[in-house]
Every structure is written in structure tokens, then in C-alpha cells.
C-alpha atoms as a PDB file:
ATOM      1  CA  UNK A   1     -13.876 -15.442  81.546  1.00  0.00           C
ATOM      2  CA  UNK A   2     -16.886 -15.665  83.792  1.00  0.00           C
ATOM      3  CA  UNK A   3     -20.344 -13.561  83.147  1.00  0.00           C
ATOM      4  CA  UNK A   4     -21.056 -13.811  86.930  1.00  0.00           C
ATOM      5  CA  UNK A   5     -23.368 -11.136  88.052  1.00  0.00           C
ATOM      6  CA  UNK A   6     -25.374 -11.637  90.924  1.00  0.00           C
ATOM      7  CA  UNK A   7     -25.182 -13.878  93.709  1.00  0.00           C
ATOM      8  CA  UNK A   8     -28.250 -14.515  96.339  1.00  0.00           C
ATOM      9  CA  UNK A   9     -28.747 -16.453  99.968  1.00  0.00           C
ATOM     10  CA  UNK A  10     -31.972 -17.459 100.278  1.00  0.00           C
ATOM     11  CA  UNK A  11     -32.970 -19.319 103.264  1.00  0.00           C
ATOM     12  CA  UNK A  12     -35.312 -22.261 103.090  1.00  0.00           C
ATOM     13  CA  UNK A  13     -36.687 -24.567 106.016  1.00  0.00           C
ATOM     14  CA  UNK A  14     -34.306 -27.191 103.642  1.00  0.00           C
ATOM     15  CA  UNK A  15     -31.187 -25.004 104.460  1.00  0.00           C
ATOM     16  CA  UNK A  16     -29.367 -21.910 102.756  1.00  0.00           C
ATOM     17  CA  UNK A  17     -29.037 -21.902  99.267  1.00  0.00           C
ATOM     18  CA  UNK A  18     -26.901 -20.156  96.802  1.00  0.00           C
ATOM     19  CA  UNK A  19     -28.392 -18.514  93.670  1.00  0.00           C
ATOM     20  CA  UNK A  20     -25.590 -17.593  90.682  1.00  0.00           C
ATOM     21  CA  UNK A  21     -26.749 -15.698  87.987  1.00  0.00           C
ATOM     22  CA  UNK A  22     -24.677 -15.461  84.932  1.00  0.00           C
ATOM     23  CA  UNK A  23     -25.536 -12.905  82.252  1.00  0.00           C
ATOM     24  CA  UNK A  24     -23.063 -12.542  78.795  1.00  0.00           C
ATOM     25  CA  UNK A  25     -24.300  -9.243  77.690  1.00  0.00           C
ATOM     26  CA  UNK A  26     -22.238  -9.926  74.198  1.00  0.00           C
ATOM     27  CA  UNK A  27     -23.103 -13.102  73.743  1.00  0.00           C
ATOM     28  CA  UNK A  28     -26.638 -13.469  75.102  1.00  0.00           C
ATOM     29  CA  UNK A  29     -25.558 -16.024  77.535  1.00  0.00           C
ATOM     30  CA  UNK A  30     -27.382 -17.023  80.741  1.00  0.00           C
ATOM     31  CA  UNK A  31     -26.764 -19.331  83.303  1.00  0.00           C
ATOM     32  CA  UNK A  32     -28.313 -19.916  86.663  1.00  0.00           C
ATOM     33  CA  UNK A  33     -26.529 -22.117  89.509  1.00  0.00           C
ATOM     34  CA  UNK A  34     -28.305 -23.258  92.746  1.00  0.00           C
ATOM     35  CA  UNK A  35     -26.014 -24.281  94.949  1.00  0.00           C
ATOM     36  CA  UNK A  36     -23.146 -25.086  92.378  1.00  0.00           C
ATOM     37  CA  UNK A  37     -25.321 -26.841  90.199  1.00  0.00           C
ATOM     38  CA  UNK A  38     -26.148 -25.495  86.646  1.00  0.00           C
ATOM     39  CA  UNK A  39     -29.970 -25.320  86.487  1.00  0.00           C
ATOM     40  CA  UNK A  40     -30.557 -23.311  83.220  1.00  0.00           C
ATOM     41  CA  UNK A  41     -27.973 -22.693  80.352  1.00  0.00           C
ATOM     42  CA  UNK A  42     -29.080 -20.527  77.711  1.00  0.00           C
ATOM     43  CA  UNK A  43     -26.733 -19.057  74.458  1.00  0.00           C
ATOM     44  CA  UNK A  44     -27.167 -16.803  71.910  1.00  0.00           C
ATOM     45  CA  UNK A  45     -30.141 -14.891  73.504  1.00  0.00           C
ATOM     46  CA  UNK A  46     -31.167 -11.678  71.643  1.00  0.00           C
ATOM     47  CA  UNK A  47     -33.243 -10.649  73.779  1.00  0.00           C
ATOM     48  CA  UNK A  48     -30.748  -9.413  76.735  1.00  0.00           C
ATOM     49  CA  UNK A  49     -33.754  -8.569  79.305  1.00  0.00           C
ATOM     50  CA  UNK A  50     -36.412 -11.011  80.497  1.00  0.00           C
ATOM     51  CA  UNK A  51     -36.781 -13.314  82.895  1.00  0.00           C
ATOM     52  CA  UNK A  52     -35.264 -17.156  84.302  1.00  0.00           C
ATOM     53  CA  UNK A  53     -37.755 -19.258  86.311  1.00  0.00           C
ATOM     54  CA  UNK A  54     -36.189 -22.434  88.088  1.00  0.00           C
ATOM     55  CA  UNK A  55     -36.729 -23.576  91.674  1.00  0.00           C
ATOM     56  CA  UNK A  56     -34.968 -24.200  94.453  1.00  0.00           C
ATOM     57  CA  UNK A  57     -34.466 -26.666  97.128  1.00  0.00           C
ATOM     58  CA  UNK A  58     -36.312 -29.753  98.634  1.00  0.00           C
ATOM     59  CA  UNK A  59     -39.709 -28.064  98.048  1.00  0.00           C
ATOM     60  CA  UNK A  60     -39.412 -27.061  94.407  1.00  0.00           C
ATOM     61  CA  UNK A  61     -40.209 -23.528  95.811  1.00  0.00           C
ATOM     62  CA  UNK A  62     -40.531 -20.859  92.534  1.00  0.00           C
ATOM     63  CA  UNK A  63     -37.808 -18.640  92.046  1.00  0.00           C
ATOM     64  CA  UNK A  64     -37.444 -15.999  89.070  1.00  0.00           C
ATOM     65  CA  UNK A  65     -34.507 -13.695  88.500  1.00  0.00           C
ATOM     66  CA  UNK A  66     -35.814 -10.761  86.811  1.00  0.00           C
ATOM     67  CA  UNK A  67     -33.205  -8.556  84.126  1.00  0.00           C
ATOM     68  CA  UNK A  68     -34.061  -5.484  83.219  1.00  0.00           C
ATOM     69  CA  UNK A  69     -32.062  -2.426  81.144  1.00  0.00           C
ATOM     70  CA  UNK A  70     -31.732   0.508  83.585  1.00  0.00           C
ATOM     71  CA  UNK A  71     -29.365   2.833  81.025  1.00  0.00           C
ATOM     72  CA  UNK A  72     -28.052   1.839  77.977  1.00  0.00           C
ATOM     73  CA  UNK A  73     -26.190  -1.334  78.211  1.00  0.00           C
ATOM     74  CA  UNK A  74     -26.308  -1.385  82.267  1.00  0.00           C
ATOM     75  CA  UNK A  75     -28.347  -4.241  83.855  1.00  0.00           C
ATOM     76  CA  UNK A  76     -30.693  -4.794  86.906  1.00  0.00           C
ATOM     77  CA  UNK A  77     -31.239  -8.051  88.156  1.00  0.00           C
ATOM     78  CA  UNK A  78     -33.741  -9.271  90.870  1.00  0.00           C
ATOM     79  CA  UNK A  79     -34.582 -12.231  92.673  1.00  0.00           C
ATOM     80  CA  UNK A  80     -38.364 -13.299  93.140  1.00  0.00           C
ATOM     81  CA  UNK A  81     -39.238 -16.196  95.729  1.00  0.00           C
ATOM     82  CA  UNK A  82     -42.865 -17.187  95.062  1.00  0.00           C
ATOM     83  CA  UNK A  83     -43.276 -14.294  93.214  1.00  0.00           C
ATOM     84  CA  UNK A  84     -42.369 -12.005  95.846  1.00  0.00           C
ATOM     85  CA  UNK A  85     -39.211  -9.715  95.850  1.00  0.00           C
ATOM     86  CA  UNK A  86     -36.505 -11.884  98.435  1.00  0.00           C
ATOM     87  CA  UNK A  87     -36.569  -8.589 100.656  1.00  0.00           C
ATOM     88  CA  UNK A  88     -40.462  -9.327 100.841  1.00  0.00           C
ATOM     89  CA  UNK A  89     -40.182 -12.834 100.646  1.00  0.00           C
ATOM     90  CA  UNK A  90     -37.762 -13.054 103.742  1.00  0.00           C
ATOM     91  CA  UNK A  91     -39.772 -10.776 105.979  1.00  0.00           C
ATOM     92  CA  UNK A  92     -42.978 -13.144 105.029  1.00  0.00           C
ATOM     93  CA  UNK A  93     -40.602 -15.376 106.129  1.00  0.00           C
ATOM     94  CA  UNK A  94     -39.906 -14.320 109.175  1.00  0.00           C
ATOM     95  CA  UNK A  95     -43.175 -14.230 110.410  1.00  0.00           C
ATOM     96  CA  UNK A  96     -44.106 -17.952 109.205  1.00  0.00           C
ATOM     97  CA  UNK A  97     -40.741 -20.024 110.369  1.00  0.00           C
ATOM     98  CA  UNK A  98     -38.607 -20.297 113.680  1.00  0.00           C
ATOM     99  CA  UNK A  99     -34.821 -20.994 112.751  1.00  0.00           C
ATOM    100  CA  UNK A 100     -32.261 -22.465 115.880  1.00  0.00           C
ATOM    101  CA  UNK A 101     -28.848 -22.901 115.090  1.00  0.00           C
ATOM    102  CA  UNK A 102     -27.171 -24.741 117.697  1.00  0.00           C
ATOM    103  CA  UNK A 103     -24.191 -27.103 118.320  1.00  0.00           C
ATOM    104  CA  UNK A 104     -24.551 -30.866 119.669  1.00  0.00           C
ATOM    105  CA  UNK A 105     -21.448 -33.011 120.021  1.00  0.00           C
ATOM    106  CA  UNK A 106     -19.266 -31.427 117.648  1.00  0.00           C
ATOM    107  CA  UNK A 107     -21.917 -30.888 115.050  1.00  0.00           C
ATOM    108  CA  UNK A 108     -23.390 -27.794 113.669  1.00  0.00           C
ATOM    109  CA  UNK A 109     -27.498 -28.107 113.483  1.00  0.00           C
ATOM    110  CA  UNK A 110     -29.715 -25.332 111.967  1.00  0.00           C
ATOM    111  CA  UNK A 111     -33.333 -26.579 113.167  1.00  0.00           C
ATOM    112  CA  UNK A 112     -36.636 -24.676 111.051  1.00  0.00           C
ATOM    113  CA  UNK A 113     -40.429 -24.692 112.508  1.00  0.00           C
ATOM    114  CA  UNK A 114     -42.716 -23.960 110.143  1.00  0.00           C
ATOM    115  CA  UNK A 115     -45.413 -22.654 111.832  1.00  0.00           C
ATOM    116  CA  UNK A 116     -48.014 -22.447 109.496  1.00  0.00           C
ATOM    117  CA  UNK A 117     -47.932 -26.884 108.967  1.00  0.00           C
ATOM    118  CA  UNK A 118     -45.989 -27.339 112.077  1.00  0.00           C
ATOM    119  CA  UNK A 119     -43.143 -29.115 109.693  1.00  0.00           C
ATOM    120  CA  UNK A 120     -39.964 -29.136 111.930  1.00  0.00           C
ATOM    121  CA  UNK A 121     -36.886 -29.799 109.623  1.00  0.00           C
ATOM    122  CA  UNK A 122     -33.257 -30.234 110.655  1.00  0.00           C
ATOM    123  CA  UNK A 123     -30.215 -29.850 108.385  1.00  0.00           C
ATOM    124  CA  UNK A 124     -32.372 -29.756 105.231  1.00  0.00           C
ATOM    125  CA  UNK A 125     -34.106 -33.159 106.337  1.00  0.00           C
ATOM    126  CA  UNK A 126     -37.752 -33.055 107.661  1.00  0.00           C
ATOM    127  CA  UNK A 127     -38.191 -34.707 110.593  1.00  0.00           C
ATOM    128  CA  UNK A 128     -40.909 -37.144 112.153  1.00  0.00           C
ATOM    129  CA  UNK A 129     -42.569 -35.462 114.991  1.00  0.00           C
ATOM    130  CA  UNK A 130     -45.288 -35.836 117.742  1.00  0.00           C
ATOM    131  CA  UNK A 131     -47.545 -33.768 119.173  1.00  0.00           C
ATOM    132  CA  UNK A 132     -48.899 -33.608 122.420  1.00  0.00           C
ATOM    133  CA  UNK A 133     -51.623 -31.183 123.988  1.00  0.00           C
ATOM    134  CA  UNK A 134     -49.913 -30.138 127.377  1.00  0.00           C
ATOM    135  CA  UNK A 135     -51.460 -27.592 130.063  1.00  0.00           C
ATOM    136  CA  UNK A 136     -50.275 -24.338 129.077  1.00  0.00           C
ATOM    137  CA  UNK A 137     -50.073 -25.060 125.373  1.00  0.00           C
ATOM    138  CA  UNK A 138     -48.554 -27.731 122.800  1.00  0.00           C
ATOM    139  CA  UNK A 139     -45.104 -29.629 122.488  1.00  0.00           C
ATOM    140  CA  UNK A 140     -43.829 -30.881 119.242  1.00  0.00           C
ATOM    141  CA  UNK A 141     -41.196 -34.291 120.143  1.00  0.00           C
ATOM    142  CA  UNK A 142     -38.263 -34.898 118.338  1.00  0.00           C
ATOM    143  CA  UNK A 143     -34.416 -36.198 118.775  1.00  0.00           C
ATOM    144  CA  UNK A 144     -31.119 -35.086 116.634  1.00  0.00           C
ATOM    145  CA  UNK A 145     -28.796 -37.944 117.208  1.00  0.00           C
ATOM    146  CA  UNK A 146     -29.403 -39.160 121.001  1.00  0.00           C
ATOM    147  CA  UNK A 147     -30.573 -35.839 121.918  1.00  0.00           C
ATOM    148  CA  UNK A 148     -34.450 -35.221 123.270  1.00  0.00           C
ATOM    149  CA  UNK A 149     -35.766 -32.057 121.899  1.00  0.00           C
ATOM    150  CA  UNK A 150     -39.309 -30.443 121.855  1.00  0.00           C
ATOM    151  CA  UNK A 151     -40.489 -27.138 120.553  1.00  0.00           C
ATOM    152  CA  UNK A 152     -43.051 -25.762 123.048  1.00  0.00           C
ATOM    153  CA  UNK A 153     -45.700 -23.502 121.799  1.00  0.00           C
ATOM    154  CA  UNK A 154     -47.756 -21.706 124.591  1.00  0.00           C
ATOM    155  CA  UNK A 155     -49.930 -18.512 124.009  1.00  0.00           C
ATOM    156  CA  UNK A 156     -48.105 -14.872 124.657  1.00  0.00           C
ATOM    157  CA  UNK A 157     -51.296 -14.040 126.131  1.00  0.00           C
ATOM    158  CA  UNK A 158     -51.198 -10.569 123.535  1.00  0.00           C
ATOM    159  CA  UNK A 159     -52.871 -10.513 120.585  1.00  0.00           C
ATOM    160  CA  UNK A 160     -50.424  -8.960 118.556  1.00  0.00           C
ATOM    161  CA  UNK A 161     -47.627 -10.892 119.821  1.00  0.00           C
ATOM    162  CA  UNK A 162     -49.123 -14.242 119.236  1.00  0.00           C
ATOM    163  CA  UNK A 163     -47.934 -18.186 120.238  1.00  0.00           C
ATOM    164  CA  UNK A 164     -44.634 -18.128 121.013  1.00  0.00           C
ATOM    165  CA  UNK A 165     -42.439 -21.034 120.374  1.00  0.00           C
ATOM    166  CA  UNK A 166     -39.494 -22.450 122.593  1.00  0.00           C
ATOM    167  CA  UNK A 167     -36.727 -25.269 121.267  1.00  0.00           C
ATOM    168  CA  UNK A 168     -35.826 -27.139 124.585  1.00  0.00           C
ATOM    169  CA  UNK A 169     -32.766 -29.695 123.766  1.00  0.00           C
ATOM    170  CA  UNK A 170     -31.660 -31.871 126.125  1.00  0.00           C
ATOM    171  CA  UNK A 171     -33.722 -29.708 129.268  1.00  0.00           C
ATOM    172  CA  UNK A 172     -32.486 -26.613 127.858  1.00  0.00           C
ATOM    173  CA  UNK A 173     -33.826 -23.690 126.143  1.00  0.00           C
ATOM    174  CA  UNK A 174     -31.823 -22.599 122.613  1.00  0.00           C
ATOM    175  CA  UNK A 175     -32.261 -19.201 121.893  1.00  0.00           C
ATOM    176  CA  UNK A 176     -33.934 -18.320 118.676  1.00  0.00           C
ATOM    177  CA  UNK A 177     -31.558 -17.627 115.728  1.00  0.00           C
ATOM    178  CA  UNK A 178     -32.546 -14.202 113.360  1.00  0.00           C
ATOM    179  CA  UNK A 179     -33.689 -14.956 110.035  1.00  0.00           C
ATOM    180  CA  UNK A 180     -31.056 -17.637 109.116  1.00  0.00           C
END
């Protein structure tokens, strides 16, 4: 009999990753899985609230699943990314990273800019770039398979609005993909 729980996405610049949260509330047990992988295995626990840190993906970025007694033997659990909430942690997100998800000969590509390093990083791979200062703004160079790509960065020309940044593949513009 499985203990499962909970079960998170959380979306890296490394890819998507699955969170599984185990919890025996007879037997103490916890286990956490990141992407199918057992990460922490704990029996006999007493104390049934508390908290599992491990991390997740590439980066070794922080992650902490929070349990907590809401009414007598009912459970809350929560998900912290950096030690935000993953609701808070995703709209931070949002605002730091550009995600593309396109396809290229058959193959399914999910392409991340972070925009606060200017890391670009393709299937969960970072990949080497160049940068080059062009009239109206920047372009970051790179190729997936034989394919020419650049992400162009030019001003929005509004404060609030910011740099806005374009993934040209191949001559073409790729639309932006929401928070993926």
C-alpha cells in the first residue's frame, strides 16, 4: 500500500520536475521522490509534522515540503522553492525566465532564458552562447542541432514593461510559452 500524498510540478530552467511526497501517518514514514528517484526515506517518525529539505534539479535549488496538523489526524502539506511558497516561487519566476517550447525535426525542445545571468538552457542542458551588441539592442547566438537561433533583447521603450526578449530559430520568431 502506498502513503502517496502530494504530488508537485515545479519548473526549473533544467526542465519540469516531479516532487512525490509520501507520508505514513501510522507508521511515521516519509519519503520524498524527485523525478522517480527516492531522495529521503525516513521510518518510524514520531513526530508526524515537520519539515523535509532536499533539492532539486541541475542547480541543487532548495526545496522544503512543509506538514502541518490542520484537525486531528488530517494533514497539510506545502511545497517551498527557495524558501518561497511554489505559488510565490513560480510568479518570481515568471518575471526572471523566458520559456519556448517548440518543435525542430521531429523533436520536442523546451528552451529557458534566464534573464537575470543571461543563462540560456535547452532540454535541461545549458548551452554555450555569444553575445553581440546590435543597434536596437542585444542578441544572444546559439544552435539546437543544425538549427541557428538567437534570443533578441531590445528595450520596450516603457518603463514598466521593460526589455523584451524574442527567440528567432531558423529566421523565425517562436512565440513565448506561459510559465512552463
Amino acid at each position: 500500500m502506498t502513503d502517496l500524498v502530494a504530488v508537485w510540478e515545479v519548473a526549473l530552467s533544467d526542465g519540469i520536475h516531479k516532487i512525490e511526497f509520501e507520508h505514513g501517518t501510522t507508521s511515521g514514514k516519509r519519503v520524498v521522490y524527485v523525478d522517480g528517484k527516492e531522495e529521503i526515506r525516513r521510518e518510524w517518525m514520531f513526530k508526524l509534522v515537520g519539515k523535509e529539505t532536499f533539492s532539486v534539479g541541475v542547480a541543487k535549488t532548495k526545496a522544503t515540503i512543509n506538514i502541518d496538523a490542520v484537525s486531528g489526524f488530517a494533514y497539510e502539506y506545502t511545497l517551498e522553492i527557495d524558501g518561497k511558497s511554489l505559488k510565490k516561487y513560480m510568479e518570481n519566476r515568471s518575471k526572471t525566465t523566458n520559456t519556448w517550447v517548440l518543435h525542430l525535426d521531429g523533436v520536442d525542445f523546451r528552451i529557458v532564458l534566464e534573464k537575470d545571468t543571461m543563462d540560456v538552457w535547452c532540454n535541461g542542458k545549458k548551452l554555450e552562447t555569444a553575445g553581440e551588441f546590435v543597434d536596437d539592442g542585444t542578441e544572444t547566438h546559439f544552435s539546437i542541432d543544425n538549427h541557428e537561433c538567437y534570443i533578441k533583447a531590445v528595450s520596450s521603450g516603457k518603463r514598466k514593461e521593460g526589455i523584451i526578449h524574442t527567440l528567432i530559430v531558423d529566421d523565425k520568431e517562436i512565440a513565448e510559452t506561459a510559465c512552463l
